[in-house]
C-alpha atoms as a PDB file:
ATOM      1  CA  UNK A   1      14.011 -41.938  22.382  1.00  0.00           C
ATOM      2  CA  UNK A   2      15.502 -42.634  18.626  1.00  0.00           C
ATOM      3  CA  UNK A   3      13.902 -39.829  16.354  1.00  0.00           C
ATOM      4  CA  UNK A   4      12.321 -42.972  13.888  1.00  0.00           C
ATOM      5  CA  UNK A   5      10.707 -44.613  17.405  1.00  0.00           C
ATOM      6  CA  UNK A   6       9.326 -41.076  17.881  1.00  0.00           C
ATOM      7  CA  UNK A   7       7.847 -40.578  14.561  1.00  0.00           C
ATOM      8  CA  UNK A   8       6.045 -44.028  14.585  1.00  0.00           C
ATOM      9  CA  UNK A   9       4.221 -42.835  18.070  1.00  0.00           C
ATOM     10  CA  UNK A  10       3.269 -40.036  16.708  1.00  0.00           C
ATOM     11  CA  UNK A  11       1.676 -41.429  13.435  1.00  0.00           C
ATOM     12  CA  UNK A  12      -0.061 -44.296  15.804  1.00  0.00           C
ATOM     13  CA  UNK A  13      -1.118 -41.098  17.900  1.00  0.00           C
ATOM     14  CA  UNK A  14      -2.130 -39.593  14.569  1.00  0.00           C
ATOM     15  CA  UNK A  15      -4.321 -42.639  13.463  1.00  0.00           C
ATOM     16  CA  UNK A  16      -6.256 -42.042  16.564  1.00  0.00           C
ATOM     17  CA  UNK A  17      -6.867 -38.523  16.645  1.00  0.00           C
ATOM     18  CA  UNK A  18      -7.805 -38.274  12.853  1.00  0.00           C
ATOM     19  CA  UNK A  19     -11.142 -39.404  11.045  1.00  0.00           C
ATOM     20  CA  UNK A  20     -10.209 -41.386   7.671  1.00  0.00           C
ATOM     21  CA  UNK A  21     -13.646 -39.940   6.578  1.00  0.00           C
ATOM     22  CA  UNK A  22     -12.056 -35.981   6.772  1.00  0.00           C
ATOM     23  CA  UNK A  23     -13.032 -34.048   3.860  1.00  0.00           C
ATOM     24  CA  UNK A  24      -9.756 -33.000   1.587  1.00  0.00           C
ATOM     25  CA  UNK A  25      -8.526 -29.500   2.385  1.00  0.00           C
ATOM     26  CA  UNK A  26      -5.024 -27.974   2.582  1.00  0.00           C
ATOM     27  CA  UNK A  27      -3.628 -25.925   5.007  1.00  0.00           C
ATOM     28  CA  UNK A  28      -0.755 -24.637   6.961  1.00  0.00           C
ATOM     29  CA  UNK A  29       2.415 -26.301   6.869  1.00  0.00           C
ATOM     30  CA  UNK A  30       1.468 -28.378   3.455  1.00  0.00           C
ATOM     31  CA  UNK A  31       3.505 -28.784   0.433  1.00  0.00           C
ATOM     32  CA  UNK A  32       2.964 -29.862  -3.349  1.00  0.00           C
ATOM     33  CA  UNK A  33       1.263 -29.607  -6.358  1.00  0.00           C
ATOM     34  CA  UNK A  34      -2.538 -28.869  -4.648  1.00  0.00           C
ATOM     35  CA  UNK A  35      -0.441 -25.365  -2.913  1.00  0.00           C
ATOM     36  CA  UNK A  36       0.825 -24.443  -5.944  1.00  0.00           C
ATOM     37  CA  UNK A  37      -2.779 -24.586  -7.905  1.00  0.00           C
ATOM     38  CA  UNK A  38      -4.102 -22.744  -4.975  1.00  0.00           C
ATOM     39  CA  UNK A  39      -1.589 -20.336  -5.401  1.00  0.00           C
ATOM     40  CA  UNK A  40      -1.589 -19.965  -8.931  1.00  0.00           C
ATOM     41  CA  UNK A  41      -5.497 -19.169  -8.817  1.00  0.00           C
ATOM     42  CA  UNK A  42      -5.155 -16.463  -5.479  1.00  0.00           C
ATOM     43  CA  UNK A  43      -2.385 -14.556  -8.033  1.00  0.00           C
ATOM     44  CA  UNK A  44      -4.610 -14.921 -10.881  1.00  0.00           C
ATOM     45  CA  UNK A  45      -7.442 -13.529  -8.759  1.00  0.00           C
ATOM     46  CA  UNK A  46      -5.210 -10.681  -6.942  1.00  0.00           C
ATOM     47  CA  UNK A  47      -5.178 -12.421  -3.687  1.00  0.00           C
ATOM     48  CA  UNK A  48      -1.185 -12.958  -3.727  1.00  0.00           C
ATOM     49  CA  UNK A  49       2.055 -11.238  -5.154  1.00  0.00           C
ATOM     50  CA  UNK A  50       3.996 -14.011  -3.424  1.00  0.00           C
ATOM     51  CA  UNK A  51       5.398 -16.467  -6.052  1.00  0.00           C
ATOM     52  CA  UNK A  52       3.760 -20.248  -6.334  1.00  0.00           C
ATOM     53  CA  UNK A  53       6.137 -21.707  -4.522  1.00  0.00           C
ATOM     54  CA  UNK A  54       4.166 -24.740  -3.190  1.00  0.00           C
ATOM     55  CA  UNK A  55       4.554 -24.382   0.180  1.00  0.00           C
ATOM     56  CA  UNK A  56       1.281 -23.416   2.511  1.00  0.00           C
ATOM     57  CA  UNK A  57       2.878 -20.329   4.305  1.00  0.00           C
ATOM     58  CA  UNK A  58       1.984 -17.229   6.184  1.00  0.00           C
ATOM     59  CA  UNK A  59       1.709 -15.212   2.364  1.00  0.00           C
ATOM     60  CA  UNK A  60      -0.477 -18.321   1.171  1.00  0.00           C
ATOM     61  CA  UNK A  61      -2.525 -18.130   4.619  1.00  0.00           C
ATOM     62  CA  UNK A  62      -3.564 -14.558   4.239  1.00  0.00           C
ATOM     63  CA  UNK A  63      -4.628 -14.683   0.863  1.00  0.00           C
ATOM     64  CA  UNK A  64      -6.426 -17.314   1.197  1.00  0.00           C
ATOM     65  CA  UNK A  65      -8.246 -15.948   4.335  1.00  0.00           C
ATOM     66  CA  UNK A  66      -8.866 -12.825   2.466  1.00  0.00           C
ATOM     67  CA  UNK A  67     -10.546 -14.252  -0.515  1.00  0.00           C
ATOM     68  CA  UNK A  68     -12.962 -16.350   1.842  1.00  0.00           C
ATOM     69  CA  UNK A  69     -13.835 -13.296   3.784  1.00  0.00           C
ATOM     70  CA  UNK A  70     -14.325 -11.562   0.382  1.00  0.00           C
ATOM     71  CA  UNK A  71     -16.664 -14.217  -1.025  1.00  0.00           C
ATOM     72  CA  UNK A  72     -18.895 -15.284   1.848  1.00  0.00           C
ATOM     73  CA  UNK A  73     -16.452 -18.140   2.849  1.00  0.00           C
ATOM     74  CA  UNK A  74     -15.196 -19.328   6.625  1.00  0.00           C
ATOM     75  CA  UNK A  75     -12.702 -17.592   6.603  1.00  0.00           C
ATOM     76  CA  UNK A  76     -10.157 -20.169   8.638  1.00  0.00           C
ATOM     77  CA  UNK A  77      -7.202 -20.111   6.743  1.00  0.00           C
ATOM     78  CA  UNK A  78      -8.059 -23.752   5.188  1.00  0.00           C
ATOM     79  CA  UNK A  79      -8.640 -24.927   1.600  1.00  0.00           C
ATOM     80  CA  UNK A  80     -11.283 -27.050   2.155  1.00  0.00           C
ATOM     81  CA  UNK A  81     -14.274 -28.360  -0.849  1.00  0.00           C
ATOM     82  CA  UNK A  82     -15.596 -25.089  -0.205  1.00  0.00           C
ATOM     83  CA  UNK A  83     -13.033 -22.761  -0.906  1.00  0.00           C
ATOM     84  CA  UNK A  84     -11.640 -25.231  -3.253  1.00  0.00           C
ATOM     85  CA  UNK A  85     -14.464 -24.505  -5.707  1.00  0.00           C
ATOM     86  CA  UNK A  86     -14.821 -21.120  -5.108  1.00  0.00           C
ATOM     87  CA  UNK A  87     -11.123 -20.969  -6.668  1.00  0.00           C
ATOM     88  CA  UNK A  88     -12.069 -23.409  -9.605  1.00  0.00           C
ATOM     89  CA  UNK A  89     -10.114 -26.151  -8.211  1.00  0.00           C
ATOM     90  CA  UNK A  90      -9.815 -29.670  -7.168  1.00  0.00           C
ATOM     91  CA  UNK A  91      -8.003 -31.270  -4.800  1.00  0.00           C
ATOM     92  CA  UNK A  92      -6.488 -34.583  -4.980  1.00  0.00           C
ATOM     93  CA  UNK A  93      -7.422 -37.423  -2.242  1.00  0.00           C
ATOM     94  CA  UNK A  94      -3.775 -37.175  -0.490  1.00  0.00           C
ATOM     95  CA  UNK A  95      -4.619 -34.130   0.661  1.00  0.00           C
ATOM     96  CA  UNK A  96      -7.089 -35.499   3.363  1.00  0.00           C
ATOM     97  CA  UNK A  97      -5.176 -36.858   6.448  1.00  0.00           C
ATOM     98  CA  UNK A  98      -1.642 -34.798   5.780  1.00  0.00           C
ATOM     99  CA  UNK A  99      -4.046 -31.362   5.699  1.00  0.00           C
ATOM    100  CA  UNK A 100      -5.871 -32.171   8.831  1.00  0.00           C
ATOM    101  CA  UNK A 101      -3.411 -32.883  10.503  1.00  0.00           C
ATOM    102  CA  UNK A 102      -1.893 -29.154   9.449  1.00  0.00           C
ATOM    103  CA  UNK A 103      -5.057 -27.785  10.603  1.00  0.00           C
ATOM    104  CA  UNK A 104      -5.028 -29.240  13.943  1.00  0.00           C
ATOM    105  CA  UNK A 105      -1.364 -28.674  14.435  1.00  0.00           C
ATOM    106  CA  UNK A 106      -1.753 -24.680  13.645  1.00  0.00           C
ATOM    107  CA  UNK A 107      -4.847 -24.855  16.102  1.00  0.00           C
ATOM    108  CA  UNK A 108      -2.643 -25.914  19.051  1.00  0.00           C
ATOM    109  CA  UNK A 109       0.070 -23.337  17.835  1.00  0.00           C
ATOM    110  CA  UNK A 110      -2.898 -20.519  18.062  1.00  0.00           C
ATOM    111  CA  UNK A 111      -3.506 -22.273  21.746  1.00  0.00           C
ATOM    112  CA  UNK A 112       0.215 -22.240  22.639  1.00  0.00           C
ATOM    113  CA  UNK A 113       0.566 -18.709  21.292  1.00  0.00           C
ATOM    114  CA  UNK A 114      -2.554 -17.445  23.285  1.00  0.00           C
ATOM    115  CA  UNK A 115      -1.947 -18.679  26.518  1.00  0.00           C
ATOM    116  CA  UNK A 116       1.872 -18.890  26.790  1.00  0.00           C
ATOM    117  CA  UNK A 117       3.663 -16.277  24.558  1.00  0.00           C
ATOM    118  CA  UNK A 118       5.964 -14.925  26.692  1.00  0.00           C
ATOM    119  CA  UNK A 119       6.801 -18.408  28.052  1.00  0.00           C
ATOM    120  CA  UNK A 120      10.236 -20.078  28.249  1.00  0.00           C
ATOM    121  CA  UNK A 121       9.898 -22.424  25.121  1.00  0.00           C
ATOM    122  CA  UNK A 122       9.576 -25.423  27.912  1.00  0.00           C
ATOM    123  CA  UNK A 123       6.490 -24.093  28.868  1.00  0.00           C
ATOM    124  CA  UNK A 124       5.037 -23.564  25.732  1.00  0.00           C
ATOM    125  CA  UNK A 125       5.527 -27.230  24.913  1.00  0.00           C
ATOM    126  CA  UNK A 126       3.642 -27.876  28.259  1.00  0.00           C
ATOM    127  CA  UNK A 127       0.875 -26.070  27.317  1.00  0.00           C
ATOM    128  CA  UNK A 128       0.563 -27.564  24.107  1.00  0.00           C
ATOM    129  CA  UNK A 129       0.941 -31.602  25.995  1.00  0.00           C
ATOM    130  CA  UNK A 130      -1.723 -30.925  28.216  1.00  0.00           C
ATOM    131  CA  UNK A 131      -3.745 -30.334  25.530  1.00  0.00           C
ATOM    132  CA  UNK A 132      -2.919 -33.491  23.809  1.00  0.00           C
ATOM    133  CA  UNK A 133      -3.140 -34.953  27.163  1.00  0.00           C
ATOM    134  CA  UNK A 134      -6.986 -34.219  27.155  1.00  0.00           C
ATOM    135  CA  UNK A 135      -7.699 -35.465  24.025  1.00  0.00           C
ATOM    136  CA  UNK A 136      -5.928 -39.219  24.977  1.00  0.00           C
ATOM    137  CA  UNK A 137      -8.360 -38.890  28.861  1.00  0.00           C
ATOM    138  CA  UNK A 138     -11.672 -40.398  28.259  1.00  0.00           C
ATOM    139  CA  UNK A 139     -13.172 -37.434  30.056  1.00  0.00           C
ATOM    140  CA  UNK A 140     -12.714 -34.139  26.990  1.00  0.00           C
ATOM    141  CA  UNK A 141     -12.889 -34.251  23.809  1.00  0.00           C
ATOM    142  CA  UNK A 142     -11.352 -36.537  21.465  1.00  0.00           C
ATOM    143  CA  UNK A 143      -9.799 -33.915  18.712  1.00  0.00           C
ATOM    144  CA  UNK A 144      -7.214 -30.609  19.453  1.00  0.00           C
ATOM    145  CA  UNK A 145      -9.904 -28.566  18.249  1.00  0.00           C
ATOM    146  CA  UNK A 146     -12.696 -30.235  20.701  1.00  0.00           C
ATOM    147  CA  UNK A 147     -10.565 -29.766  23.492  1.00  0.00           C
ATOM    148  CA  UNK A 148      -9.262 -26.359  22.398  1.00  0.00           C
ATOM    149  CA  UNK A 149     -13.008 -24.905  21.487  1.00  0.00           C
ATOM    150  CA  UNK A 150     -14.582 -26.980  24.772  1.00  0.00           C
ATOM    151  CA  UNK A 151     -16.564 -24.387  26.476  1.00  0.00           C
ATOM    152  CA  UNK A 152     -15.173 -22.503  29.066  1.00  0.00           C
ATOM    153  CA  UNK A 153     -11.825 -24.616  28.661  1.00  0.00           C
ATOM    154  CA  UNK A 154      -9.744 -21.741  27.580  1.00  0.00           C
ATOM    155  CA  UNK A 155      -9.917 -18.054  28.419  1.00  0.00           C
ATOM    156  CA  UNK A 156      -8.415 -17.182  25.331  1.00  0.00           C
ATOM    157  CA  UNK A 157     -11.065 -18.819  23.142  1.00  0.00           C
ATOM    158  CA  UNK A 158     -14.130 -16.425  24.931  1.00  0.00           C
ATOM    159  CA  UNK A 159     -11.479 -13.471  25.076  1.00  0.00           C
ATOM    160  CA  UNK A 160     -10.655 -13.788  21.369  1.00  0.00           C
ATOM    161  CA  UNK A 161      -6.818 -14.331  21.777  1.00  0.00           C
ATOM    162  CA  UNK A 162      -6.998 -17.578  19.791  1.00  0.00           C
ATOM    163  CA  UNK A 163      -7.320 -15.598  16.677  1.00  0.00           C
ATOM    164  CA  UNK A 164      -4.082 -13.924  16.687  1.00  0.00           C
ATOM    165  CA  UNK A 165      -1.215 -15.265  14.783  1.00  0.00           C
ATOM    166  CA  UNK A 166       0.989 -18.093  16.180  1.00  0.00           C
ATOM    167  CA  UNK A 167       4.753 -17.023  15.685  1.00  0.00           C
ATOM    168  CA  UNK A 168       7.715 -19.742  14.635  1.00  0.00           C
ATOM    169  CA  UNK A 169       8.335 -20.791  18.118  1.00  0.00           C
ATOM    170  CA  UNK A 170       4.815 -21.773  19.023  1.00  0.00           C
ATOM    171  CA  UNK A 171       4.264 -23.798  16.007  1.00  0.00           C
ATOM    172  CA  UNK A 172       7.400 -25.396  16.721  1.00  0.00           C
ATOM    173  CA  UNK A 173       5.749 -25.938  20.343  1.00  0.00           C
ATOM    174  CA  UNK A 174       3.069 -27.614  18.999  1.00  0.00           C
ATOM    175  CA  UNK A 175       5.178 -29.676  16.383  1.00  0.00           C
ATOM    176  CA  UNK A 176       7.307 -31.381  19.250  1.00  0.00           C
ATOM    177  CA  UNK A 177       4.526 -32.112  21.553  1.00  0.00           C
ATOM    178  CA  UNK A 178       2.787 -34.056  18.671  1.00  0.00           C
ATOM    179  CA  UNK A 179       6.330 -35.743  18.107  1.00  0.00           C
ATOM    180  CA  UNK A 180       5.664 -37.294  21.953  1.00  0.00           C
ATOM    181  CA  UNK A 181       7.668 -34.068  24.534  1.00  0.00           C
ATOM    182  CA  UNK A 182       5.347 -33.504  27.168  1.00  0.00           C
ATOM    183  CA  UNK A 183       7.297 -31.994  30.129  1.00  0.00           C
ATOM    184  CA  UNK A 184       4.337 -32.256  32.327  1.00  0.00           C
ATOM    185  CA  UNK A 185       4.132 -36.017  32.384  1.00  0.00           C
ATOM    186  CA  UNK A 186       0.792 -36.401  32.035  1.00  0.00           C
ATOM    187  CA  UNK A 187      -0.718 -33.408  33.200  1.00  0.00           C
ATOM    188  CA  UNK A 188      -4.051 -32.063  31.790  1.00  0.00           C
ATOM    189  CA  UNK A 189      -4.803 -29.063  33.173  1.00  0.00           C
ATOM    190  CA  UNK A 190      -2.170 -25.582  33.564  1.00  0.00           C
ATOM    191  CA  UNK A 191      -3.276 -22.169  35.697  1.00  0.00           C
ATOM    192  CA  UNK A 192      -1.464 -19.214  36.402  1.00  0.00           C
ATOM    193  CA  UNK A 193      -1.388 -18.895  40.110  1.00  0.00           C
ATOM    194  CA  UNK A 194      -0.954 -15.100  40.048  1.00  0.00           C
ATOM    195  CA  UNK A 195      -4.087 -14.510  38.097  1.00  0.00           C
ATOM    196  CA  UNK A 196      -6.255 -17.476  38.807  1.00  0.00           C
ATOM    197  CA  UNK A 197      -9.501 -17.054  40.801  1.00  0.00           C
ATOM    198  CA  UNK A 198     -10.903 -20.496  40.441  1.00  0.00           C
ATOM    199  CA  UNK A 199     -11.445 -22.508  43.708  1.00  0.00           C
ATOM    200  CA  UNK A 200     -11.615 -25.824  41.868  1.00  0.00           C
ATOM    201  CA  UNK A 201      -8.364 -25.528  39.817  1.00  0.00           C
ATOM    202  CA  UNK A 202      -6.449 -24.377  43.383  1.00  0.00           C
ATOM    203  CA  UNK A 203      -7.585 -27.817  44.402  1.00  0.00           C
ATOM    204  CA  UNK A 204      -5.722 -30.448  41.885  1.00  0.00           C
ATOM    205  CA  UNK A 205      -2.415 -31.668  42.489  1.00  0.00           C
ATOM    206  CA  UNK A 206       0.462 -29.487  41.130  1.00  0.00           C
ATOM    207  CA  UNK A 207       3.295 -31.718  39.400  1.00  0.00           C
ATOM    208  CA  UNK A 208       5.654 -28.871  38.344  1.00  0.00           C
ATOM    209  CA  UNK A 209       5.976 -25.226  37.380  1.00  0.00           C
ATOM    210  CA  UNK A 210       7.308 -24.032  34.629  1.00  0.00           C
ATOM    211  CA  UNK A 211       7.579 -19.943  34.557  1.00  0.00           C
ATOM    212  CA  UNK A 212       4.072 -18.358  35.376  1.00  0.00           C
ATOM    213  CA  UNK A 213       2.442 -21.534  35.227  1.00  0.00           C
ATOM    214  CA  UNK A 214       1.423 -24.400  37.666  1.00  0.00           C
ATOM    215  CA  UNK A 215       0.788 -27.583  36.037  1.00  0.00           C
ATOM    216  CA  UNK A 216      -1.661 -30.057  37.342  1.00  0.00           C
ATOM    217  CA  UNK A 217      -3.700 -33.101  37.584  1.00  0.00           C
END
């Protein structure tokens, strides 16, 4: 598929997934003149020795998770209203749809990360299309981060291994998945057969394997 005829599924996929209601917030992954403020103010504050560069990085993403655990905040890693006045800033209405979709993205890369580090890169983008898989079936949740936080979906959510850090190649996992790659063709649901102990997920249909893991409808 031509790279343009790619980009227009994913922003129709896009239009679907996320609200137009979303509150403003910047996150991961975003660029401009709402990172640098944000940056500016975390420096001011002694948050950041990293220059304001206006890009939403890994130096950005720490400070600004350290000044939200310092001041009572969530501390998520996202500029939203709350933070946002906590720094003594605004930010502008174009940062709604681009930062939520940032936010979901690094979500899946914290799935991808948890559950298939270790992975030939294939099978990381596998993990992260059966998660958008899910939230195009009428029967989970309708947003990454319903289907990711869906009770009991995810061993790594009750274990605690979503929290860790994604690393380049499971963002990039994510990335293409949302840009249409699903390797599984469809599947929605993954298990490791080596470790697995549930009766029920022995019982759907394997399509394919890719390294430790079976993937299934």
């Amino acid at each position: 598929m031509k790279r343009w005829k790619a980009g227009l599924l994913a922003l129709i996929f896009l239009a679907a997934l996320f609200p137009s209601d979303a509150n403003a917030a910047v996150a991961w992954g975003d660029r401009g003149n709402d990172v640098t403020r944000i940056q500016q103010r975390l420096r001011q504050y002694g948050y950041m020795d990293a220059p304001a560069d206006g890009i939403f990085g890994q130096a950005t993403y720490d400070a600004v998770v350290w000044f939200q655990r310092k001041n009572g905040l969530k501390a998520d890693g996202v500029v939203g209203p709350a933070t946002a006045a906590a720094l003594g800033i605004s930010l502008s209405a174009d940062a709604e749809a681009a930062s939520y979709y940032e936010s979901e993205i690094y979500t899946l890369a914290r799935l991808v990360h948890a559950e298939a580090r270790g992975e030939p890169y294939l099978g990381k983008v596998a993990v992260a299309a059966v998660v958008l898989n899910r939230v195009r079936s009428a029967s989970f949740p309708n947003t990454i981060s319903g289907v990711v936080y869906q009770a009991g979906a995810f061993d790594c959510v009750a274990d605690g291994q979503i929290r860790l850090t994604p690393d380049s190649d499971s963002i990039r996992a994510a990335r293409d998945a949302m840009n249409g790659w699903d390797p599984t063709g469809g599947c929605v649901y993954y298990y490791n057969p080596a470790t697995s102990t549930s009766a029920w997920i022995w019982s759907r249909e394997v399509r394919l394997t890719i390294g430790a893991h079976s993937f299934a409808v």
